[in-house]
Protein backbone atom coordinates (compact mmCIF):
# COMPACT_ATOMS: atom_id res chain seq x y z
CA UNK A 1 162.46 8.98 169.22
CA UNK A 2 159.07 7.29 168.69
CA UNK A 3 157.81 4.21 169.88
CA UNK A 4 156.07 2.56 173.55
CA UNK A 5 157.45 2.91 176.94
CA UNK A 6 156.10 0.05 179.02
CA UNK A 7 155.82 0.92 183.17
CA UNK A 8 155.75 -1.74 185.52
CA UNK A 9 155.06 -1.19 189.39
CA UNK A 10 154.95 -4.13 191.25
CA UNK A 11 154.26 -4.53 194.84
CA UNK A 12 153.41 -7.37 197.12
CA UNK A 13 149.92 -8.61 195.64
CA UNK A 14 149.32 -6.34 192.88
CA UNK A 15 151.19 -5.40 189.99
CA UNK A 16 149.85 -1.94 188.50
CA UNK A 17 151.22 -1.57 184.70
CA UNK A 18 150.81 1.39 182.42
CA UNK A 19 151.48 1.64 178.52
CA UNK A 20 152.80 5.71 177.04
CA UNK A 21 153.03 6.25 173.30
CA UNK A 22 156.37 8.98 172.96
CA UNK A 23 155.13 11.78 170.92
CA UNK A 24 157.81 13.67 170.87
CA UNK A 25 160.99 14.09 172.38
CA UNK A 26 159.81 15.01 175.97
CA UNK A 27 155.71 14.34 175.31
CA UNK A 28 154.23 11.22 176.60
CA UNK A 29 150.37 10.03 176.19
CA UNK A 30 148.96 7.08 178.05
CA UNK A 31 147.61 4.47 176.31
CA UNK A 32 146.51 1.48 178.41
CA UNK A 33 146.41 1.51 182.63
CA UNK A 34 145.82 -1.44 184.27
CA UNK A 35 146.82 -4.01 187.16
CA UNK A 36 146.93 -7.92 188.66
CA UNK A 37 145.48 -7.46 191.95
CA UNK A 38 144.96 -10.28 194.30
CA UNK A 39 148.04 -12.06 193.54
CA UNK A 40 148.76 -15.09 196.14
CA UNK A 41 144.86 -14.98 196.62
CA UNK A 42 142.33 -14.91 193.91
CA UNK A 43 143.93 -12.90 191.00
CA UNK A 44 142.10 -10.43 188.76
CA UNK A 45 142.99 -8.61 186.14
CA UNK A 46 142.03 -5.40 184.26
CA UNK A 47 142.76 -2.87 181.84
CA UNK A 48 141.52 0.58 180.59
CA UNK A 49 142.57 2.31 177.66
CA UNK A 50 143.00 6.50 178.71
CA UNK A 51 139.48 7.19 178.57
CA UNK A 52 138.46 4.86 181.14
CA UNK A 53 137.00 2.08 178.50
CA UNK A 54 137.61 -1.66 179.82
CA UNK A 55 139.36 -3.03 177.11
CA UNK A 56 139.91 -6.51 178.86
CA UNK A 57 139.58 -7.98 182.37
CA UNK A 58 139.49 -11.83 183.88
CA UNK A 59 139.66 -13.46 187.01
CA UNK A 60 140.85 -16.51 188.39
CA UNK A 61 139.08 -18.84 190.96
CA UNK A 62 142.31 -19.02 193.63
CA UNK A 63 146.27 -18.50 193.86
CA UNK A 64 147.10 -22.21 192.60
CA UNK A 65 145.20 -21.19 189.30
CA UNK A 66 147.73 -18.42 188.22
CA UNK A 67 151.24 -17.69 189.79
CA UNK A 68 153.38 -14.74 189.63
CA UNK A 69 155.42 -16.30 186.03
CA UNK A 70 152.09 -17.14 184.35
CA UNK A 71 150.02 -13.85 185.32
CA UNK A 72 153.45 -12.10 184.08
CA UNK A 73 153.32 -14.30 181.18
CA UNK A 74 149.65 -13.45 180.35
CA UNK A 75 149.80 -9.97 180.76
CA UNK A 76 152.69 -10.10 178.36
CA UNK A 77 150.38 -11.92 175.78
CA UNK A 78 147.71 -9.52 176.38
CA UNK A 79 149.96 -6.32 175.74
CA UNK A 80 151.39 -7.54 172.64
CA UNK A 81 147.72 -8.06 171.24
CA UNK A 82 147.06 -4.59 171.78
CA UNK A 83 150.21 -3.00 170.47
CA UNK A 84 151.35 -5.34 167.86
CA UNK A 85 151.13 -2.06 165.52
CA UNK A 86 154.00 -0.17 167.41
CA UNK A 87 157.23 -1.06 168.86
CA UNK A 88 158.45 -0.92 172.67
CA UNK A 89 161.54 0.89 173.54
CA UNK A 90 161.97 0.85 176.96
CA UNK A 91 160.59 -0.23 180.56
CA UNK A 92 160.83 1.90 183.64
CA UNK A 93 160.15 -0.30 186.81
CA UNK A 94 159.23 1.15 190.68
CA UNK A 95 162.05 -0.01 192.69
CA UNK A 96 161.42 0.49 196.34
CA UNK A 97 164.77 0.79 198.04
CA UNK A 98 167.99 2.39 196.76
CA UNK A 99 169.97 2.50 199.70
CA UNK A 100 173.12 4.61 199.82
CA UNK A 101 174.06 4.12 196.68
CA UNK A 102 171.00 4.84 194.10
CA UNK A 103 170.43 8.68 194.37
CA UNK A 104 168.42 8.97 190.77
CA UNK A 105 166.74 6.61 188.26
CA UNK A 106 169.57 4.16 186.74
CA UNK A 107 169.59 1.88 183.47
CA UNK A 108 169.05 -1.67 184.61
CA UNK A 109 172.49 -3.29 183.99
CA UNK A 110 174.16 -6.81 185.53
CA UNK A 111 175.74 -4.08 188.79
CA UNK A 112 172.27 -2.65 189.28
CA UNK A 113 170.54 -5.94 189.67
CA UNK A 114 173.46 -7.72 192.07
CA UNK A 115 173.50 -4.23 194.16
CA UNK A 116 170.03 -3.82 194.85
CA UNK A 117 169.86 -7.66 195.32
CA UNK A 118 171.89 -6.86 198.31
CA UNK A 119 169.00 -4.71 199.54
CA UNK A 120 166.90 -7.20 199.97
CA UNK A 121 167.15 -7.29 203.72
CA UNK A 122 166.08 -3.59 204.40
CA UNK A 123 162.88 -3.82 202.13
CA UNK A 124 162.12 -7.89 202.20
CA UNK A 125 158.44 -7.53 201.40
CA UNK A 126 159.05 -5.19 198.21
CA UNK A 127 162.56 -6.03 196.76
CA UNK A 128 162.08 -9.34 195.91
CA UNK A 129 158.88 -8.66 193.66
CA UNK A 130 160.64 -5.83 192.05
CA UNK A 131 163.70 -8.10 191.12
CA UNK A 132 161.36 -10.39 189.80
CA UNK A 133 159.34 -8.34 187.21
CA UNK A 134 163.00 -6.96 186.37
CA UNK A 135 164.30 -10.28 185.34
CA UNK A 136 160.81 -11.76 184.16
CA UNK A 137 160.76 -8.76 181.34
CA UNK A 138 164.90 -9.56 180.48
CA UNK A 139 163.98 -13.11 179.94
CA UNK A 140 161.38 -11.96 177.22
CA UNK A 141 163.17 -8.88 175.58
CA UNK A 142 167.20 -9.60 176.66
CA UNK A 143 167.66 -6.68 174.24
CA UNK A 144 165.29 -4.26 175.82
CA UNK A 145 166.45 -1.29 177.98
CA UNK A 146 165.14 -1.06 181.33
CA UNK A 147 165.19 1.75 183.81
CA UNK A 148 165.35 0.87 187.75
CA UNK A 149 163.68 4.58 189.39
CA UNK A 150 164.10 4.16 192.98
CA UNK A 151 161.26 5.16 195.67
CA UNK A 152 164.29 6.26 198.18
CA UNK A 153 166.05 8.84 195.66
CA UNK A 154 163.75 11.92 195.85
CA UNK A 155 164.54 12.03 199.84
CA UNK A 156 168.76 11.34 199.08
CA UNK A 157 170.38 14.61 200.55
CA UNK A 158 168.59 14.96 203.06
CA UNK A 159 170.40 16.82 206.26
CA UNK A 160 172.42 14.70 208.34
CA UNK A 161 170.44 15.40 211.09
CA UNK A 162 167.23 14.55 209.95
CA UNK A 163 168.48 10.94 208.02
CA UNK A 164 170.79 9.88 211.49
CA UNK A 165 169.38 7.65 214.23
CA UNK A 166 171.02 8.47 217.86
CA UNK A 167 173.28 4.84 217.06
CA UNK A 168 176.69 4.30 216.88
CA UNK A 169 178.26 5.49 214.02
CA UNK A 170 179.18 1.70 212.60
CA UNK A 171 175.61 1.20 212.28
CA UNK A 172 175.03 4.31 209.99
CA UNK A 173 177.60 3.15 208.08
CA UNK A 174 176.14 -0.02 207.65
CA UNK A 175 172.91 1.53 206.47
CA UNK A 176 170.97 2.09 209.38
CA UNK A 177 169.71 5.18 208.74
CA UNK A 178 166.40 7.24 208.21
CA UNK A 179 165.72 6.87 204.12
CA UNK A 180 162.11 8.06 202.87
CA UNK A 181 160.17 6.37 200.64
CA UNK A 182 157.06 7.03 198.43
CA UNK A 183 159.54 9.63 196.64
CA UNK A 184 158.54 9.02 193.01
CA UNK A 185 154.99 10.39 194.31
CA UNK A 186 156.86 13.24 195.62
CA UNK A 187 158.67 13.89 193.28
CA UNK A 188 155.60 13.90 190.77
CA UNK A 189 153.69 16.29 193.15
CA UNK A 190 156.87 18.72 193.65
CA UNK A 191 156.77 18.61 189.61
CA UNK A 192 152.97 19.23 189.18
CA UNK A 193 153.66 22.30 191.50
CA UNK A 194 155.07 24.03 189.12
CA UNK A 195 151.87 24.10 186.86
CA UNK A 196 149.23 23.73 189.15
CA UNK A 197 150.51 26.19 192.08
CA UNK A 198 153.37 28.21 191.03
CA UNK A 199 152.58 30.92 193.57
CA UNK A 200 153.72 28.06 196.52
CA UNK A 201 155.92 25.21 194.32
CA UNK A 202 159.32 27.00 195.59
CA UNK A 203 158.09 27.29 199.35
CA UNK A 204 157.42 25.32 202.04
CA UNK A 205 155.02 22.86 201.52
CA UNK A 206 153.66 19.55 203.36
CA UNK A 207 152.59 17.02 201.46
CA UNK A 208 150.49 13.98 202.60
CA UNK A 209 150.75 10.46 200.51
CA UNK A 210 147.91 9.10 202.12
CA UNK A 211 146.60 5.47 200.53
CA UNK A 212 147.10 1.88 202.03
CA UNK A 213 150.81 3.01 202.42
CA UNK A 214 150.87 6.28 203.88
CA UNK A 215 153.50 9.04 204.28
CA UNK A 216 154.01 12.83 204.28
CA UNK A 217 157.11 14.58 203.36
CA UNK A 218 158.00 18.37 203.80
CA UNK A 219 159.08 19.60 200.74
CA UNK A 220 161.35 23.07 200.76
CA UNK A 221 162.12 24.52 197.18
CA UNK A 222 161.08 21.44 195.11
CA UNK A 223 163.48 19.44 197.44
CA UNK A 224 162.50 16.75 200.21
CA UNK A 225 163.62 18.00 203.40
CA UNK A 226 162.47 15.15 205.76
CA UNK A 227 159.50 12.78 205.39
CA UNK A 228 157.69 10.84 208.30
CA UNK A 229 158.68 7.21 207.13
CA UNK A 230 162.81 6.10 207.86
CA UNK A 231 164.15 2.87 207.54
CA UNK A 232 161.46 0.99 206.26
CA UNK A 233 157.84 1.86 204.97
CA UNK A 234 156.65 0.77 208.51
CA UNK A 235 157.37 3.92 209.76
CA UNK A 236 155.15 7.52 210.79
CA UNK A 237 151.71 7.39 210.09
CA UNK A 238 149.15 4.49 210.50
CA UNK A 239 148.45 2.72 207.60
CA UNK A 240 145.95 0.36 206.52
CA UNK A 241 147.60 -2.43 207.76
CA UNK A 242 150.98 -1.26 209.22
CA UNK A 243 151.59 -0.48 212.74
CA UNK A 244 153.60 3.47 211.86
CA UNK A 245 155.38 5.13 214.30
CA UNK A 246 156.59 2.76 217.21
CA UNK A 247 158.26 2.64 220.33
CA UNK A 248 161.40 0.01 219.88
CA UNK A 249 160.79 -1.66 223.06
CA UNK A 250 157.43 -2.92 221.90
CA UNK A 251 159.25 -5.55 219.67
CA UNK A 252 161.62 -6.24 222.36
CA UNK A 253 159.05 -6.57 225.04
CA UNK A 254 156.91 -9.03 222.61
CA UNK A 255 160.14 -10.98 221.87
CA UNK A 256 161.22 -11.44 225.93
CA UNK A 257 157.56 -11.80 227.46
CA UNK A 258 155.07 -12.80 224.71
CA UNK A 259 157.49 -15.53 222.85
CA UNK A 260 156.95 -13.87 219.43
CA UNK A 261 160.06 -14.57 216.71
CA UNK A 262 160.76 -11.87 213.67
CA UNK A 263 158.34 -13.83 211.02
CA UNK A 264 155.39 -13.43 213.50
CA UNK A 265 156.21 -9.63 214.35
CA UNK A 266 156.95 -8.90 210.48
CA UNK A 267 153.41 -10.44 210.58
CA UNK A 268 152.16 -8.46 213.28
CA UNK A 269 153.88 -4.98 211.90
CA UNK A 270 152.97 -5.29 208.35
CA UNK A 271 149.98 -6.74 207.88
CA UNK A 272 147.54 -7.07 211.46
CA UNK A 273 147.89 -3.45 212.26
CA UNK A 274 147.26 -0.17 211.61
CA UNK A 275 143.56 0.66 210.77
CA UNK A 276 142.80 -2.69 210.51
CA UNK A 277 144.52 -3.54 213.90
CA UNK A 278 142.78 -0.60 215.78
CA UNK A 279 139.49 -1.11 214.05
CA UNK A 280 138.97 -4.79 213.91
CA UNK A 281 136.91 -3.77 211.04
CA UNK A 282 138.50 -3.49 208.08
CA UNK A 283 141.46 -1.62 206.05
CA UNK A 284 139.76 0.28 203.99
CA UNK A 285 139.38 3.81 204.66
CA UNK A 286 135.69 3.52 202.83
CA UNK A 287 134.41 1.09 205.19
CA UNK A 288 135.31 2.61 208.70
CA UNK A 289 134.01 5.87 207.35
CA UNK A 290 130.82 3.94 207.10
CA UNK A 291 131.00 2.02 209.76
CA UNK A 292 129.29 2.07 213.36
CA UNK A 293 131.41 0.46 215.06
CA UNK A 294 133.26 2.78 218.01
CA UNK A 295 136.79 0.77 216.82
CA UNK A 296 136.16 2.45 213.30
CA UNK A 297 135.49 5.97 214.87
CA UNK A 298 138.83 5.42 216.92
CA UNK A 299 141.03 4.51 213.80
CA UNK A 300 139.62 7.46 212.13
CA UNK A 301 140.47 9.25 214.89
CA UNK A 302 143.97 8.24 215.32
CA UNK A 303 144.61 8.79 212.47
CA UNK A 304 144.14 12.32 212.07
CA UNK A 305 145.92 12.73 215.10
CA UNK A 306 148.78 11.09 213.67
CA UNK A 307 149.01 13.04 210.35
CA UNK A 308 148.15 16.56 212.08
CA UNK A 309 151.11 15.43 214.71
CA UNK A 310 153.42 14.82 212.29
CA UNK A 311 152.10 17.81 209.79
CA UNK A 312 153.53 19.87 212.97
CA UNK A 313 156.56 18.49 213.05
CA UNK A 314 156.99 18.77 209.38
CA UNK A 315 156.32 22.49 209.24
CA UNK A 316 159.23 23.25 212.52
CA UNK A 317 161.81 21.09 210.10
CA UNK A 318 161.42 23.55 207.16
CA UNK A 319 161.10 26.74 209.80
CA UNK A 320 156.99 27.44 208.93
CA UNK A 321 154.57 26.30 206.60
CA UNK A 322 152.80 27.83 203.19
CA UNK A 323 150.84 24.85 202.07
CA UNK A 324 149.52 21.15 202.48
CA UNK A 325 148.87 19.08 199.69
CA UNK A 326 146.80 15.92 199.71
CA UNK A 327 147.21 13.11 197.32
CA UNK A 328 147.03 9.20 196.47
CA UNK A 329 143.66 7.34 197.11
CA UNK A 330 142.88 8.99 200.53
CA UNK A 331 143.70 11.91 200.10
CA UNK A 332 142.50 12.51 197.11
CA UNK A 333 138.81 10.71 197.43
CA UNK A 334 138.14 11.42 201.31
CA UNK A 335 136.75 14.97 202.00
CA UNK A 336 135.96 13.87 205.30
CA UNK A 337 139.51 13.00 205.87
CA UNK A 338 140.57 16.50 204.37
CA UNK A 339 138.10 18.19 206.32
CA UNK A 340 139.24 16.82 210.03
CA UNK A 341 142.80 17.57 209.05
CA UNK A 342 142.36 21.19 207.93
CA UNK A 343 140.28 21.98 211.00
CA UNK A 344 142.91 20.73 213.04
CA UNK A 345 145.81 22.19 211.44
CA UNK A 346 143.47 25.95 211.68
CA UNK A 347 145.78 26.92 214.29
CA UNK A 348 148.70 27.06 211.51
CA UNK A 349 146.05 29.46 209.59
CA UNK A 350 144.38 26.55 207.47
CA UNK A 351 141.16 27.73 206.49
CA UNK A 352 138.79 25.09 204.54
CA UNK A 353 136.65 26.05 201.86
CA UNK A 354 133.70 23.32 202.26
CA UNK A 355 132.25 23.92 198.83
CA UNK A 356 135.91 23.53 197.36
CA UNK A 357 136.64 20.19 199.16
CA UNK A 358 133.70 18.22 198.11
CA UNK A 359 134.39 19.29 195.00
CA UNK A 360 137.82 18.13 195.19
CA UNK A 361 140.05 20.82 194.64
CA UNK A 362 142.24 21.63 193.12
CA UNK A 363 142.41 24.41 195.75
CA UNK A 364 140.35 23.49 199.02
CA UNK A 365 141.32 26.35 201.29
CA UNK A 366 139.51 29.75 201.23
CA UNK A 367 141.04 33.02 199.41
CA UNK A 368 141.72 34.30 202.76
CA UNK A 369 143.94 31.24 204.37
CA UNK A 370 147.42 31.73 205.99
CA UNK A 371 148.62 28.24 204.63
CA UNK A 372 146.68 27.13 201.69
CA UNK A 373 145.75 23.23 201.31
CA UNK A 374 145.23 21.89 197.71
CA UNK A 375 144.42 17.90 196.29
CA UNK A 376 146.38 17.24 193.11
CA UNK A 377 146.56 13.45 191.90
CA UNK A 378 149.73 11.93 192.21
CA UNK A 379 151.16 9.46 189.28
CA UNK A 380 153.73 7.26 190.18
CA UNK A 381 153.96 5.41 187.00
CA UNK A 382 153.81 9.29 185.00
CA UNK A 383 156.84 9.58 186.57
CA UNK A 384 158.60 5.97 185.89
CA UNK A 385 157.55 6.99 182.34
CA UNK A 386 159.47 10.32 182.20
CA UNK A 387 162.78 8.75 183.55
CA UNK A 388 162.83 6.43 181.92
CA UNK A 389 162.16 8.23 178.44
CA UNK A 390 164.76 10.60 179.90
CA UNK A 391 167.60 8.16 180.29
CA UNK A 392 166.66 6.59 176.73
CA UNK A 393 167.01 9.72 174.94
CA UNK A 394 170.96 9.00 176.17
CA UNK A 395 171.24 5.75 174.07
């Protein structure tokens, strides 16, 4: 089978695309990367073909300018300039939430669209922008396959213990329960193992998702084991603008005393926190890092803490620890972010090789560490692109 697999990965103000020419019947090479960014603000768009060559970009003045449907619309137009040569087969799309039900990457069918639909209400701020890239690409192509990869199936099977909350047990049945997320990253990284690090890809090994949305997941024998995000992506670390890990009175304390109602702490939660709330200075990982400001030094600080706590905790749920692994835009571009959490994890016997982390790895501990640490870039939409040329091969 020959022919285009289009990836589509669409979040709350950006939608990240990638094009992959099949080459064979389990070889994929990228063609185009790109993304909208800025949507509801001032979009902007741009692509790159695999070298890294712009081969188009625009921007538009505010959000009244370009909606959701027409930036859709001209990325569409833009694509089909590029390719008109070759022929797309398929589309894989990042689906956030699977619930119970989704436990592996499914072909996009009438059922798959009213079921997830239906999980709306556990991911509210993802969901619905996922549904609508679904439906936006069946209105152009009604004859196109589609692939639905879910973010929640790489953590599915997880032990009972670690996915329960201490609830009553109509509540787990209703869903209520701990479900992971960032799992096609995981899953990508578990995969990359194999061929980067073969000497630790069946042991245990902690690896930390750290970007806007952050997460870390202990990984035992290429299978998740428990992550630090549950119910919703809100959960475990700091983020750049989400609260992480928090006490459940706090909501019910700002609800009874400080008259807040759930759109104004799904505000509060998701978007005025994290290192953003703690800083005051900004989200970005770049700017507090070159900040002044004490705030900045404090979010920096925290969160460390956070990831080194929870690194802990990861490494007692899997019964020790043989590696870390850093990934996504953090954790992949911030040495001084590597550096802080290997010193403080040198009690588990993480040594850092200095030279090795500036340089970025791939390997960033020394010869002689305990529990090596290692930076190996993660690629979501890679792994979008392999499903769904996977499930295609089965038409």
């Amino acid at each position: 089978m020959t022919g285009l697999i289009v990836v589509l990965n669409g979040g709350s103000s950006s939608l990240k695309f990638s094009i992959y020419q099949m080459t064979g019947e389990t070889d994929l090479e990228l063609s185009i990367k790109g993304q909208m960014e800025g949507i509801g603000t001032a979009p902007r768009f741009i692509a790159k073909d695999r070298d890294g060559k712009v081969l188009g970009e625009r921007q538009w003045a505010d959000a009244s300018s370009a909606d959701r449907v027409f930036l859709f619309g001209y990325l569409a137009g833009w694509a089909t300039g590029q390719i008109k040569d070759s022929e797309v087969v398929g589309a894989g799309h990042r689906v956030v939430h699977g619930g119970t039900d989704f436990s592996a990457p499914a072909l996009i069918d009438n059922a798959l669209m009213s079921a997830v639909e239906k999980l709306v209400p556990l991911a509210p701020l993802h969901l619905p922008h996922n549904l609508a890239y679904i439906k936006a690409a069946q209105s152009m192509n009604p004859e196109l396959p589609q692939v639905a990869c879910f973010d929640t199936a790489f953590h599915r099977g997880h032990p009972e213990v670690a996915e329960r909350f201490a609830l009553p047990e109509e509540l787990y049945g209703a869903g209520v329960r701990r479900y992971g997320f960032h799992g096609l990253s995981y899953e990508y990284i578990a995969q990359e193992l194999q061929r980067v690090a073969p000497e630790i890809a069946e042991g245990r090994v902690v690896v930390a998702h750290l970007g806007s949305g952050a997460s870390m997941c202990a990984i035992k024998g290429g299978r998740s084991i428990d992550s630090t995000m549950g119910f919703s992506a809100l959960d475990g670390l700091p983020m750049g603008t989400r609260c992480g890990a928090l006490d459940p009175a706090v909501p019910l304390y700002l609800i009874a005393e400080k008259g807040y109602d759930v759109p104004a702490l799904e505000r509060l939660f998701y978007h005025d926190s994290g290192m953003l709330g703690l800083s005051g200075v900004s989200n970005d990982m770049r700017d507090l890092e070159a900040s002044e400001d004490p705030r900045a030094k404090l979010a920096l600080d925290y969160f460390v803490y956070r990831i080194n706590r929870e690194l802990g905790a990861l490494a007692a749920a899997m019964g020790g620890l043989d590696a870390v692994v850093f990934t996504a835009g953090i954790g992949e571009r911030s040495p001084e972010t590597r550096a802080r959490v290997c010193a403080d994890a040198g009690w588990l016997g993480l040594h850092l090789d200095e030279a090795a982390n500036q340089a970025g790895g791939p390997r960033i501990s020394t010869a002689e560490s305990a529990v090596s640490a290692w930076v190996i870039p993660t690629d979501e939409e890679k792994m979008i692109a392999l499903h769904t040329q996977r499930l295609l091969r089965g038409l």
